[in-house]
C-alpha atoms as a PDB file:
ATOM      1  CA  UNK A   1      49.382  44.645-106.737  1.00  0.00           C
ATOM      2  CA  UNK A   2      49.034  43.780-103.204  1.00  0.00           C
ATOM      3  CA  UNK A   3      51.403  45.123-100.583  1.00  0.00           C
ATOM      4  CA  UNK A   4      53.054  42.600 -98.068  1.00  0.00           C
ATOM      5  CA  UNK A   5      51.813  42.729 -94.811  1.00  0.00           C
ATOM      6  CA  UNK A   6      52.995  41.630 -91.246  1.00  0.00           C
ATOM      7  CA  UNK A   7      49.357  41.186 -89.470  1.00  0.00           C
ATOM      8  CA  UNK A   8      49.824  41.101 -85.437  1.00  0.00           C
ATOM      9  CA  UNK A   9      47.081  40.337 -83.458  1.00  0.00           C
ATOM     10  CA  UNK A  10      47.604  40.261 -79.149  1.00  0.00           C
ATOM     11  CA  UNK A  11      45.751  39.156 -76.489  1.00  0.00           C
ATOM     12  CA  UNK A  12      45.714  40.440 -73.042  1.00  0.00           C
ATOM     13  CA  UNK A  13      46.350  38.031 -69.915  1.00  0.00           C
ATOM     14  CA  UNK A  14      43.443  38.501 -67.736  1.00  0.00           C
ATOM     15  CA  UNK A  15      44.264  38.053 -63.856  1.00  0.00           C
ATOM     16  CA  UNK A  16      41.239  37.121 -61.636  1.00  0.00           C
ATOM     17  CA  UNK A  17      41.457  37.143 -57.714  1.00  0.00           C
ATOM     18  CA  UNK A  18      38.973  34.526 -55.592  1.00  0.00           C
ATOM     19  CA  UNK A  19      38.763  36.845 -52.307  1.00  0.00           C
ATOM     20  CA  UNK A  20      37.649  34.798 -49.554  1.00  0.00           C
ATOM     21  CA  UNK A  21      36.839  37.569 -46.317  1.00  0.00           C
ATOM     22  CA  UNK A  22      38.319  36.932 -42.706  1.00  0.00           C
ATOM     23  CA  UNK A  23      36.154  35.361 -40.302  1.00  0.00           C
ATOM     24  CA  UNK A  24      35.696  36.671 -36.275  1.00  0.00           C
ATOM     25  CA  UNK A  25      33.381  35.394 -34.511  1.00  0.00           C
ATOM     26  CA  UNK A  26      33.119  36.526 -30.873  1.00  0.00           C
ATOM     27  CA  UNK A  27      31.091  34.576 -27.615  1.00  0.00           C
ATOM     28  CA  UNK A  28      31.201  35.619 -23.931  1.00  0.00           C
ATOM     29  CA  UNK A  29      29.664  32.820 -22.125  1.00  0.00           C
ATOM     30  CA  UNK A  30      27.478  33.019 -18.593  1.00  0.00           C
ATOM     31  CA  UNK A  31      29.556  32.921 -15.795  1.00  0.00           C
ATOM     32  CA  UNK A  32      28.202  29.728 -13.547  1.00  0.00           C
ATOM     33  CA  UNK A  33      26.851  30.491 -10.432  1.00  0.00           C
ATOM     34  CA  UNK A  34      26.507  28.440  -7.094  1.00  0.00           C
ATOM     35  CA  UNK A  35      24.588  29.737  -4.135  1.00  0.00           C
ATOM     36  CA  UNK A  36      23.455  27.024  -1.344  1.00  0.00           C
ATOM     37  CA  UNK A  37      22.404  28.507   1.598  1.00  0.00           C
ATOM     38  CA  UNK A  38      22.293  25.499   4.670  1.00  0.00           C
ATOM     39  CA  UNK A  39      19.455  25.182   6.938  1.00  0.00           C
ATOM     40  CA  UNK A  40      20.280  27.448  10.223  1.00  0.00           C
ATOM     41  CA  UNK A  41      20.818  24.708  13.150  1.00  0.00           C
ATOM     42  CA  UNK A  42      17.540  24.941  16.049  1.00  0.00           C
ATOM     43  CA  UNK A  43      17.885  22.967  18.908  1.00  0.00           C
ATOM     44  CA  UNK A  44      15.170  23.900  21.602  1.00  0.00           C
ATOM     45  CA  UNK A  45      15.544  22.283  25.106  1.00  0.00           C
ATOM     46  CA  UNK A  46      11.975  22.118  26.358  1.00  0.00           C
ATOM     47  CA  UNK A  47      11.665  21.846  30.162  1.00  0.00           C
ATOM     48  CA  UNK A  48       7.904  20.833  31.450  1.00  0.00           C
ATOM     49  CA  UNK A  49       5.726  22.297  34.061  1.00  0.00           C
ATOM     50  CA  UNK A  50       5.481  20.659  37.199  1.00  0.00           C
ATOM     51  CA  UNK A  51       2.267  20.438  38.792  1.00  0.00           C
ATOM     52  CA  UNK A  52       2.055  18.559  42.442  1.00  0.00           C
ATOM     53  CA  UNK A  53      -1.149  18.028  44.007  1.00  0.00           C
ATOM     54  CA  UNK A  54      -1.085  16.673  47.887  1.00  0.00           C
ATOM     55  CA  UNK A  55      -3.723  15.442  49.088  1.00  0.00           C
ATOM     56  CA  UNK A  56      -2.582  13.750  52.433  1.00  0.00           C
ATOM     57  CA  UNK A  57      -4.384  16.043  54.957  1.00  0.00           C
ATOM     58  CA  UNK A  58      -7.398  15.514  53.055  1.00  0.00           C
ATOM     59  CA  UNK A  59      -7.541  11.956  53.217  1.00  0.00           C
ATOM     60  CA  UNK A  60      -5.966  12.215  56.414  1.00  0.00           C
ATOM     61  CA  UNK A  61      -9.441  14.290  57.454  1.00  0.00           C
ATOM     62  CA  UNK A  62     -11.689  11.890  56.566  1.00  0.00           C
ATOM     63  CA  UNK A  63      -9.433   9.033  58.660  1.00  0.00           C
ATOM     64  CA  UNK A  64      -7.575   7.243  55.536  1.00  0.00           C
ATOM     65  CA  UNK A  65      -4.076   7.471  56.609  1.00  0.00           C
ATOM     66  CA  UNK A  66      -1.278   5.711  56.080  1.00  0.00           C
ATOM     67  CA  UNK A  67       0.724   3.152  58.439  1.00  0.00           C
ATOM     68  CA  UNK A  68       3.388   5.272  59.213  1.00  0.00           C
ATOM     69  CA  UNK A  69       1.063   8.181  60.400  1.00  0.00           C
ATOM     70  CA  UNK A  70      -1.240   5.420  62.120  1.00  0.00           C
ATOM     71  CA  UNK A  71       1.493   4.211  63.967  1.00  0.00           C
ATOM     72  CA  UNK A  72       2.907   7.578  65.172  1.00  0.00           C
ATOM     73  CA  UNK A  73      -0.529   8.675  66.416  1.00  0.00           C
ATOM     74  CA  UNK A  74      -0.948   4.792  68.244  1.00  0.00           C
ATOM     75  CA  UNK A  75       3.102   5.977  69.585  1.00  0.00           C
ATOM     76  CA  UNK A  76       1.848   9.215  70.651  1.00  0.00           C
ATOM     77  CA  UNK A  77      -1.343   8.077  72.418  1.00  0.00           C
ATOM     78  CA  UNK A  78       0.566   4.990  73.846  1.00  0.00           C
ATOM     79  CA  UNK A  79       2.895   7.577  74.995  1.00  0.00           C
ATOM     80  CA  UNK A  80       0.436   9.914  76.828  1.00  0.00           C
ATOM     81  CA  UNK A  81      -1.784   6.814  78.490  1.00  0.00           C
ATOM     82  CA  UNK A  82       1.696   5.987  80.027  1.00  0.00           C
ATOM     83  CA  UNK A  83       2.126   9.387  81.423  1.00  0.00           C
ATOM     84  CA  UNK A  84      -1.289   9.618  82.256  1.00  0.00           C
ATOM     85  CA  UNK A  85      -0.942   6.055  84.362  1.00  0.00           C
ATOM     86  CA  UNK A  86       2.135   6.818  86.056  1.00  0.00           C
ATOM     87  CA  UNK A  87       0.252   9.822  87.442  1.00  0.00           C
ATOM     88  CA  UNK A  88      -2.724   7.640  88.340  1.00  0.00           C
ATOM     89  CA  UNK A  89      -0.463   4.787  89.980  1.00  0.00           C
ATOM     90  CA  UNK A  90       0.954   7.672  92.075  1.00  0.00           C
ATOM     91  CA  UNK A  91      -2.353   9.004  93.259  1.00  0.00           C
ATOM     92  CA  UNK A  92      -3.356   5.459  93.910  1.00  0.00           C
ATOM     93  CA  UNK A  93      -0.201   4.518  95.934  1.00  0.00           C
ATOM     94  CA  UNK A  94      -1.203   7.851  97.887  1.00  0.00           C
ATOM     95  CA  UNK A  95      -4.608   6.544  98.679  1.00  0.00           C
ATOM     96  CA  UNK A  96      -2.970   3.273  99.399  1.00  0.00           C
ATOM     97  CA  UNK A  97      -0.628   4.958 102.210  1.00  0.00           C
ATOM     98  CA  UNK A  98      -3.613   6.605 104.136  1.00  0.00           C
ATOM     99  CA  UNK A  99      -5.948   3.162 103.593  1.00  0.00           C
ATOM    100  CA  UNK A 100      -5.795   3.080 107.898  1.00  0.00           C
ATOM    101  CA  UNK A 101      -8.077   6.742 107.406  1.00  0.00           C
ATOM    102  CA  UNK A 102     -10.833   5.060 106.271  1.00  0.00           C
ATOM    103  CA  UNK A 103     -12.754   4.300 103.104  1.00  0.00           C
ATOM    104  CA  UNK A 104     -12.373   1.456 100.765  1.00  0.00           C
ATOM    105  CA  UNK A 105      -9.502   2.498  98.212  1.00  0.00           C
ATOM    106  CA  UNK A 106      -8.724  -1.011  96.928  1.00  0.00           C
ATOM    107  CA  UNK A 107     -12.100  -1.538  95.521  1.00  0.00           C
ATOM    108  CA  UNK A 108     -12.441   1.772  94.053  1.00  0.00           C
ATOM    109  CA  UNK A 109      -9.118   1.398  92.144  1.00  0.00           C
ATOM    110  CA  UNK A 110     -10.037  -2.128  91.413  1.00  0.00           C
ATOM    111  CA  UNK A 111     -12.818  -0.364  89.698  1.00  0.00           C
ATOM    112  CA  UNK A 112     -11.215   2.425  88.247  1.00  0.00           C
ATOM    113  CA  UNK A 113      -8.421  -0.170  86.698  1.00  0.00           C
ATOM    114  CA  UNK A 114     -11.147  -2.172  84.806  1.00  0.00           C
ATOM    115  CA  UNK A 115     -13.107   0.904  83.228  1.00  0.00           C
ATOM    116  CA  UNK A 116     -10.078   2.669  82.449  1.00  0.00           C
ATOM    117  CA  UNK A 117      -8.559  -0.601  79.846  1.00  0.00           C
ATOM    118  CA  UNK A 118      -7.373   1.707  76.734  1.00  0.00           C
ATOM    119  CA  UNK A 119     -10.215   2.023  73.570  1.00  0.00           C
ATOM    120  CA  UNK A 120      -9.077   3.258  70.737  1.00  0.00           C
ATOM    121  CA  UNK A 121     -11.672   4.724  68.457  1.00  0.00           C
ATOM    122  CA  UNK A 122     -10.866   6.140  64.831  1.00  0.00           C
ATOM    123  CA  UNK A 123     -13.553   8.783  64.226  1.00  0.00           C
ATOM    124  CA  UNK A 124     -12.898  10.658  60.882  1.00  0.00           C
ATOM    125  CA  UNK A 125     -13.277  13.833  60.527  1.00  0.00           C
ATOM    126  CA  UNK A 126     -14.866  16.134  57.985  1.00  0.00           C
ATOM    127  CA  UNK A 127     -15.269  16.362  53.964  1.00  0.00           C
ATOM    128  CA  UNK A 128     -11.514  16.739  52.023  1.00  0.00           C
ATOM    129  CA  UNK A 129     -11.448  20.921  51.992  1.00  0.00           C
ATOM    130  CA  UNK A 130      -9.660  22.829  49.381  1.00  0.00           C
ATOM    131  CA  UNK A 131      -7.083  24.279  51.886  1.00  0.00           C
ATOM    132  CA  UNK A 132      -6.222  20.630  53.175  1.00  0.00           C
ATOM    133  CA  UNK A 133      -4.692  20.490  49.079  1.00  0.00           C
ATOM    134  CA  UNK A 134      -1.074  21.446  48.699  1.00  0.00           C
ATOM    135  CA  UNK A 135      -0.935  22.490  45.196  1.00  0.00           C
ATOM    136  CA  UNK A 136       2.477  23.644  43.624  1.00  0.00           C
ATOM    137  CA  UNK A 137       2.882  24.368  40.471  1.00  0.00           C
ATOM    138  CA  UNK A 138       6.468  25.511  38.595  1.00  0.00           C
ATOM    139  CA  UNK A 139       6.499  26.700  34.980  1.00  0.00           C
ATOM    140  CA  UNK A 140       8.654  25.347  32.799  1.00  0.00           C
ATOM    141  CA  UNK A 141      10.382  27.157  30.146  1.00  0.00           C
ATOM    142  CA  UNK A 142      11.882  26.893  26.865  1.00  0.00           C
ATOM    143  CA  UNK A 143      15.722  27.371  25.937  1.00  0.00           C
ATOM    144  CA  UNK A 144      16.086  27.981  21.958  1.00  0.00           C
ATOM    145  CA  UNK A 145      19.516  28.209  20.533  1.00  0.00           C
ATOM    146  CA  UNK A 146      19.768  29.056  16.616  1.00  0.00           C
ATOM    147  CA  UNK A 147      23.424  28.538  14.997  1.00  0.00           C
ATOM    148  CA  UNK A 148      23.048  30.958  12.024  1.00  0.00           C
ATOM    149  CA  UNK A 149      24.765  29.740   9.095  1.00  0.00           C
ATOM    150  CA  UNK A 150      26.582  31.786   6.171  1.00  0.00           C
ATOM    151  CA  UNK A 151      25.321  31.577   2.569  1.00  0.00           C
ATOM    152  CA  UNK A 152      28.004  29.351   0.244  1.00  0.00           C
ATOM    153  CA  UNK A 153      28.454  31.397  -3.082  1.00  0.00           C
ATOM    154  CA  UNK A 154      30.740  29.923  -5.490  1.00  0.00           C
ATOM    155  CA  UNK A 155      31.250  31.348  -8.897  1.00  0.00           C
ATOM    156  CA  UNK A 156      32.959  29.997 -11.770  1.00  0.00           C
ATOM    157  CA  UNK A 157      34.582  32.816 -14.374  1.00  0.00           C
ATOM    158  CA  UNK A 158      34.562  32.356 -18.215  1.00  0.00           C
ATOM    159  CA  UNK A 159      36.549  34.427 -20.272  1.00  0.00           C
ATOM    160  CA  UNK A 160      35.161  35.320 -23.928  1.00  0.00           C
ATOM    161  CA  UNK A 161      35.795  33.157 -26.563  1.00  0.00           C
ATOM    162  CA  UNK A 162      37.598  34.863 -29.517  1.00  0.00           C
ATOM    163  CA  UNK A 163      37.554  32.939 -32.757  1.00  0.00           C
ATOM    164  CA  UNK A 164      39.426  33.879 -36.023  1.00  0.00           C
ATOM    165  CA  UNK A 165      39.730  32.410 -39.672  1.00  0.00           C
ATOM    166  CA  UNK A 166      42.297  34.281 -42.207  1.00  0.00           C
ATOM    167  CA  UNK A 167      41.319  35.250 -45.205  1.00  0.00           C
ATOM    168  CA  UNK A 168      42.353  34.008 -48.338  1.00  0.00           C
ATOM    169  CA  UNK A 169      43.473  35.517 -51.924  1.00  0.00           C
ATOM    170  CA  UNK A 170      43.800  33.008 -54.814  1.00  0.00           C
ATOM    171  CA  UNK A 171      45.213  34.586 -57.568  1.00  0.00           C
ATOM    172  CA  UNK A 172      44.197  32.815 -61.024  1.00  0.00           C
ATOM    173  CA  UNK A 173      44.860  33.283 -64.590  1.00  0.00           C
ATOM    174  CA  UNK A 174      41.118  33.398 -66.098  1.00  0.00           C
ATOM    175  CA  UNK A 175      43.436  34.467 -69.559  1.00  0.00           C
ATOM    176  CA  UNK A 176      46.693  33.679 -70.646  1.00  0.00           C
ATOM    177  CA  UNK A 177      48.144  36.455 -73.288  1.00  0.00           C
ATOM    178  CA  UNK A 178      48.930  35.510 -77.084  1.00  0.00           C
ATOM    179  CA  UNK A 179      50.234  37.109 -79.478  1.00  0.00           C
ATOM    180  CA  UNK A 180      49.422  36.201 -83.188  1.00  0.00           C
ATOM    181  CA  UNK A 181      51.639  37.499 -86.068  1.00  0.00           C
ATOM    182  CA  UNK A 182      50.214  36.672 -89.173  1.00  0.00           C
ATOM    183  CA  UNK A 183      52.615  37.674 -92.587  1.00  0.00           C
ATOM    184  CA  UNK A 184      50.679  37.908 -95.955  1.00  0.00           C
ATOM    185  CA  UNK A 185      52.909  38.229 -99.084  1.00  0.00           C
ATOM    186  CA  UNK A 186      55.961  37.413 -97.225  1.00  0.00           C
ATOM    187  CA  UNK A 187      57.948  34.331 -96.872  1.00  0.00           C
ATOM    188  CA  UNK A 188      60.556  34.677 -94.127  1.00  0.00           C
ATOM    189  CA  UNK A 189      63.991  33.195 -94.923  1.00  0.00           C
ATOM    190  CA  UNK A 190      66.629  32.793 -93.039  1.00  0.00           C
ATOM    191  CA  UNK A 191      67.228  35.786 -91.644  1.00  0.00           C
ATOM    192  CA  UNK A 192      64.932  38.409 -94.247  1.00  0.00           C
ATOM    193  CA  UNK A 193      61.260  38.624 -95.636  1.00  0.00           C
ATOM    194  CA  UNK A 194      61.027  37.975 -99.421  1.00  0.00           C
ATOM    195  CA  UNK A 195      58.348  39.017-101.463  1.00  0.00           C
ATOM    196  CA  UNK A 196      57.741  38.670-104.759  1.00  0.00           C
ATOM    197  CA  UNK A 197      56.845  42.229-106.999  1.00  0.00           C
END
């Protein structure tokens, strides 16, 4: 005789998670930086030596002059002969006045006028000497002005860089429950199990 049975057989859900972390990631990049340093400004204002060599005396010495001094030595000469003539004529106009004492004036001074015509006679004189050189000489200088100028820094700031991804939870059914009821010997009807004995 076998006895009815009410077999039940279940199966568990099974509940699986897909986990997917959080992400940070974090950068701090370089700060840029500009330095230009411009060229200091030089500005030198040179003044020369002078140097002046005169030689005029020297050449002068040895009889090379110029017009101008030629003709000032002719003026001076010219202006001495004059005196010395006037002086002269007055002697002779003395002699002249006593010509009843005796002697023979007129012919002397007749004489006297024709030796005494004016010669001019340019003798040089020596070598050019170092002391007949005028020689100046001024140094010159040097005026330097430098215009300093300041360094030009420019900096550009970076903050960091944060960077964040959420994480993620999936939930997923990897098993769905069941439940299996399985009746031997039994007929269900209606509302009751009937078996038969």
């Amino acid at each position: 005789m076998k006895t009815p049975q009410i077999r039940i057989q279940s199966t568990p859900a099974k509940l699986g998670l897909t986990i997917q972390n959080a992400k940070h990631t974090y950068n701090q990049p370089k700060t840029e930086q500009h330095i230009e340093q411009p060229k200091a400004g030089v500005s030198i204002k040179r003044e020369p030596p002078k140097l002046s060599i005169d030689q005029t005396k020297a050449w002068q010495n040895i009889g090379l002059k110029s017009v101008f001094v030629r003709a000032e030595e002719y003026a001076n000469h010219a202006k001495q002969k004059g005196l010395e003539h006037i002086a002269t004529m007055a002697q002779e106009g003395d002699e002249l006045m006593r010509i009843e004492s005796g002697g023979n004036s007129i012919a002397s001074q007749a004489k006297r006028m024709i030796d005494g015509l004016w010669e001019f006679n340019i003798q040089p004189g020596g070598l050019p000497a170092y002391d007949l050189v005028d020689v100046s000489f001024e140094t010159g200088g040097a005026n330097i002005d430098v215009q300093r100028k300041e360094p030009i820094l420019k900096a550009t700031k970076r903050g960091p860089e944060f960077k964040y991804e959420r994480g993620q939870v999936t939930p997923q059914i990897e098993q769905y429950s069941d439940v299996k009821i399985d009746f031997d010997i039994l007929k269900f009807k209606g509302d009751r199990f009937e078996t038969n004995i």
